[in-house]
Protein backbone atom coordinates (compact mmCIF):
# COMPACT_ATOMS: atom_id res chain seq x y z
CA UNK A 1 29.36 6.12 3.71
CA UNK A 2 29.24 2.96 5.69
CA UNK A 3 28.99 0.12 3.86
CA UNK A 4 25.48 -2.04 3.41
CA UNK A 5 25.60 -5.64 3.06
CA UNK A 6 23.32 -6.33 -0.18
CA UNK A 7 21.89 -9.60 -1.12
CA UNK A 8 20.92 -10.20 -4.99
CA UNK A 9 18.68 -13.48 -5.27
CA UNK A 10 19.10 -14.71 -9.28
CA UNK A 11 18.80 -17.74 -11.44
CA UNK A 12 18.96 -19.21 -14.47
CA UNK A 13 18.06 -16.89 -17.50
CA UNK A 14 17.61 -13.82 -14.85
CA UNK A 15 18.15 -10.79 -17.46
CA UNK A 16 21.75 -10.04 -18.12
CA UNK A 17 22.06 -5.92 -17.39
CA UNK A 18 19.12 -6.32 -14.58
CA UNK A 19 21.96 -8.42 -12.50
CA UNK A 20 25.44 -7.31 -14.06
CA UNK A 21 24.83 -3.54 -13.64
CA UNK A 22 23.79 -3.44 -10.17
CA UNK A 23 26.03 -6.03 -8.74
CA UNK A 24 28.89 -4.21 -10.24
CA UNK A 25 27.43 -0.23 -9.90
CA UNK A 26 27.24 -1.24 -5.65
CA UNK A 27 29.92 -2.75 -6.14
CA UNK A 28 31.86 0.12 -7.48
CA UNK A 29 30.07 2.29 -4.44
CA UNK A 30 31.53 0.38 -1.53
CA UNK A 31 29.16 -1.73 -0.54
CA UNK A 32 29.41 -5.85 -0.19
CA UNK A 33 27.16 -7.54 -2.66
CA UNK A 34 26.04 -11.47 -2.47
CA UNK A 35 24.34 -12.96 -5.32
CA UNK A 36 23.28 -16.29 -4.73
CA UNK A 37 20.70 -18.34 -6.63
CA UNK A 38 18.84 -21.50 -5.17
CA UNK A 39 20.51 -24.71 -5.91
CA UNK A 40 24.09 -23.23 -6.74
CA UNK A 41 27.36 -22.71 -4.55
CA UNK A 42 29.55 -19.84 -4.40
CA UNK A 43 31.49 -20.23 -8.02
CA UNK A 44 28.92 -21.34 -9.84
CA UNK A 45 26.81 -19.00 -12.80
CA UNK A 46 23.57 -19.13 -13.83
CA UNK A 47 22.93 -18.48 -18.05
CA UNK A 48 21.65 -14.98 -18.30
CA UNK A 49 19.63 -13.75 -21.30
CA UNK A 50 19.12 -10.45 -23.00
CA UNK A 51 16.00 -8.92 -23.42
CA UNK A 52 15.46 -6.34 -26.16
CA UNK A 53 12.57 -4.09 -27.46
CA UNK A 54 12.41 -4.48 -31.14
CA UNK A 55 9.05 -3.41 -32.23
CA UNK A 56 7.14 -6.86 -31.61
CA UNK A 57 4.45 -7.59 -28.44
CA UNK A 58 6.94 -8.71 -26.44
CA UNK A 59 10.70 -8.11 -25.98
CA UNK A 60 13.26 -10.49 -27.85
CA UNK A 61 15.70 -12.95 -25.70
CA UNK A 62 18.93 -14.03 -26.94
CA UNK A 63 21.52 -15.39 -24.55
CA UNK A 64 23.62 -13.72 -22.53
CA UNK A 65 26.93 -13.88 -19.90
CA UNK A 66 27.44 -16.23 -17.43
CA UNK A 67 26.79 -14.51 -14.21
CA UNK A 68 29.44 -15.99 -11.33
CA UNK A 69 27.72 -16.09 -8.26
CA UNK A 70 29.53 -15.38 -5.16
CA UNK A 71 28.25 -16.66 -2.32
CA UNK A 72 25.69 -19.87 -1.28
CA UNK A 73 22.04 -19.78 -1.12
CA UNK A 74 21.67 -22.38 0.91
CA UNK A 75 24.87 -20.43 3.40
CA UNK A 76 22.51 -17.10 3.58
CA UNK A 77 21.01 -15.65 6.76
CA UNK A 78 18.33 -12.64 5.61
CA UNK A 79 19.01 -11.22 8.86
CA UNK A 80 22.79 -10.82 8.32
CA UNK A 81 21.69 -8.30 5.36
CA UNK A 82 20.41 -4.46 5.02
CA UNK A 83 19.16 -4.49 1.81
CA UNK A 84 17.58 -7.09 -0.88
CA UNK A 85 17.86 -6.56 -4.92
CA UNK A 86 15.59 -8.66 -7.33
CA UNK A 87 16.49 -8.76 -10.94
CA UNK A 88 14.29 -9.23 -13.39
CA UNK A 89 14.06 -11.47 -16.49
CA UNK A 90 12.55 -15.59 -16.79
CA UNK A 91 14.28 -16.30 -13.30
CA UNK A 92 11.23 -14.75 -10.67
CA UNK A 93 9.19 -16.87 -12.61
CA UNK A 94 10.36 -20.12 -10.96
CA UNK A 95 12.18 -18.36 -8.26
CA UNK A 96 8.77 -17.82 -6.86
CA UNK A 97 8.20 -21.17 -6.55
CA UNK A 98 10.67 -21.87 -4.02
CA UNK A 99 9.60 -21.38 -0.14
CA UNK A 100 13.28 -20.39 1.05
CA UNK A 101 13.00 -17.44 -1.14
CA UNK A 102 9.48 -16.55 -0.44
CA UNK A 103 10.36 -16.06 3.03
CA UNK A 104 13.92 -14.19 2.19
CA UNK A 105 11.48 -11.74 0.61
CA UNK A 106 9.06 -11.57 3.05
CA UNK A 107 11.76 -10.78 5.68
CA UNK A 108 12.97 -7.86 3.80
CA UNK A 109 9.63 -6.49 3.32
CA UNK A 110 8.30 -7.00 6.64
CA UNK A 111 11.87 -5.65 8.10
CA UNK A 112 11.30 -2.44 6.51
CA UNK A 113 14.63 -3.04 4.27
CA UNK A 114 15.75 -1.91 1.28
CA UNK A 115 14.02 -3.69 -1.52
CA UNK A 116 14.93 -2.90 -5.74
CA UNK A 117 13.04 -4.72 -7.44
CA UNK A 118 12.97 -4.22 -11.47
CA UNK A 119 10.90 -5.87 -14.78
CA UNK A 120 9.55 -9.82 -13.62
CA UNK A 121 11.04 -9.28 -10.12
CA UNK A 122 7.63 -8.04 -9.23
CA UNK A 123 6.80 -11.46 -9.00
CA UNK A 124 8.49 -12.29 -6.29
CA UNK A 125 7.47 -9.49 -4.24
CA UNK A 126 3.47 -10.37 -5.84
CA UNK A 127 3.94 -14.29 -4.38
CA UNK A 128 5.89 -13.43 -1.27
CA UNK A 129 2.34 -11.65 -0.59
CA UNK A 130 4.09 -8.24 -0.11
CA UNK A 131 2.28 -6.06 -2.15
CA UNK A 132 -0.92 -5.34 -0.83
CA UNK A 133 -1.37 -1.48 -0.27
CA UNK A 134 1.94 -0.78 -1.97
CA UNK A 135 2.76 1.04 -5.38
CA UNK A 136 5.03 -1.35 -7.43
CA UNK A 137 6.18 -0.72 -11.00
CA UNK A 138 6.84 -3.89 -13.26
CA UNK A 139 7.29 -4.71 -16.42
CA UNK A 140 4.06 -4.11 -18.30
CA UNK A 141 3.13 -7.98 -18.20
CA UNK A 142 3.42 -8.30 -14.70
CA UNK A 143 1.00 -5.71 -14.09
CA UNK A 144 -1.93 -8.10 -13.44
CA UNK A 145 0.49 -10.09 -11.01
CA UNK A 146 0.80 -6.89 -8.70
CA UNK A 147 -2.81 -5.90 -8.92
CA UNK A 148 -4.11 -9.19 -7.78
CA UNK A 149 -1.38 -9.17 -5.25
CA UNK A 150 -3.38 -6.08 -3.32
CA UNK A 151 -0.80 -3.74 -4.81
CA UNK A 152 -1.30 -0.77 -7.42
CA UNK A 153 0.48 -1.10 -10.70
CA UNK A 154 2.71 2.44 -11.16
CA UNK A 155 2.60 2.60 -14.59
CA UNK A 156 5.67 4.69 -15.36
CA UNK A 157 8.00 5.40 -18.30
CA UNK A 158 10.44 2.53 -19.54
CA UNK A 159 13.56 4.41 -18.03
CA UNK A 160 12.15 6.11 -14.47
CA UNK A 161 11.71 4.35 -10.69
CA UNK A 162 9.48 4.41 -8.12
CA UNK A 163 9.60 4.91 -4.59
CA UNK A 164 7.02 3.54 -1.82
CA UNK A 165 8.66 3.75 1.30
CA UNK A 166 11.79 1.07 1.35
CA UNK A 167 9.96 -0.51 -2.24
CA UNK A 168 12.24 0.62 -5.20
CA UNK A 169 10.60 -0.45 -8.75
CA UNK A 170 11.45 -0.03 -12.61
CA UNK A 171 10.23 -1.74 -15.42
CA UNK A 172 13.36 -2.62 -16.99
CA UNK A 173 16.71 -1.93 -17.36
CA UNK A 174 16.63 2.07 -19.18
CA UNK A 175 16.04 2.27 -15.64
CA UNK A 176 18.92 1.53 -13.97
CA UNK A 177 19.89 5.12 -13.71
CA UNK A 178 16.84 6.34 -12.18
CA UNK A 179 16.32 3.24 -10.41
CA UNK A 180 19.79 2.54 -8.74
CA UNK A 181 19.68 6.61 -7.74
CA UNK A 182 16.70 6.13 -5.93
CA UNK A 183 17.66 2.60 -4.12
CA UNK A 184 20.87 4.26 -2.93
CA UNK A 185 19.18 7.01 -1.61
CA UNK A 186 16.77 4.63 0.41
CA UNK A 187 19.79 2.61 1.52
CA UNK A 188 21.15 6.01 2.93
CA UNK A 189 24.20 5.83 0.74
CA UNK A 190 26.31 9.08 -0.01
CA UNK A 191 28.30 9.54 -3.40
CA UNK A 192 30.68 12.59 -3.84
CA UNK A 193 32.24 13.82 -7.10
């Protein structure tokens, strides 16, 4: 398997197991992963936050690790990188608000890279203007977000992934089996037992 340089944009309050578990499971699979968020140098963390289902209209949030980022946004080069991954959580929120970001999406889309995207990270791809004619799974919330965006809302169960061509979208993390498979797949990667 050759290895795939991966950039993971985050921030502040980005959900805890949407960014731990895929920078580590690439990790763990050979390939080079930079997670950077806007504003913050190599060494730095952003707060992370759990989000739970627990029966009310919303999930829960109760804080989470310290997530040490690894490399600087403000270093980056899209170019330099095969493949993008968005967590989810409060971060897209004001991560979307940022032009240098907007356009490190937009690049990936319009590259035909690898894109993951899971829960609010939808709303980056749904502000980047990336969306339109494309099948993007969210979480539920973010559903008007992609459908005003041009895109069609996959509506899928809590813990499966969706493909639409290099797009790969969950709603949350019970994904991260399904969804992780699936981005590997589209990155071309190989795993043998």
């Amino acid at each position: 398997m050759a290895t795939k340089k991966i950039l993971m944009i985050t921030g502040d309050f980005t959900e805890d197991y949407e960014t731990m578990v895929p920078f580590q499971a690439l990790l763990m699979v050979g390939h080079a992963v930079d997670a950077v968020c806007p504003g913050k140098k190599a060494g730095e963390s952003v707060k992370t936050a759990i989000h739970d289902f627990e029966g009310d209209q919303t999930y829960s949030e109760k804080p989470g690790h310290n997530f040490t980022l690894n490399a600087s946004f403000a270093d980056i080069d899209p170019s330099a990188y095969d493949a993008l991954v968005i967590p989810g959580g409060r971060a897209p929120e004001y991560l979307r608000l940022n032009p240098a970001v907007i356009a490190a999406v937009r690049h990936f889309m319009t590259a035909g890279k690898p894109v993951a995207a899971i829960c609010h990270g939808a709303q980056l791809l749904a502000a980047a203007g990336v969306l339109q004619g494309r099948s993007c799974s969210a979480y539920p919330a973010c559903a008007p977000e992609v459908a005003a965006a041009g895109g069609s809302y996959a509506e899928i169960p809590v813990d499966q992934a969706t493909v639409d061509g290099n797009l790969v979208t969950a709603p949350a993390w019970p994904a991260h089996p399904d969804w992780l498979a699936k981005f590997l797949k589209v990155l071309g990667s190989r795993i043998e037992a």
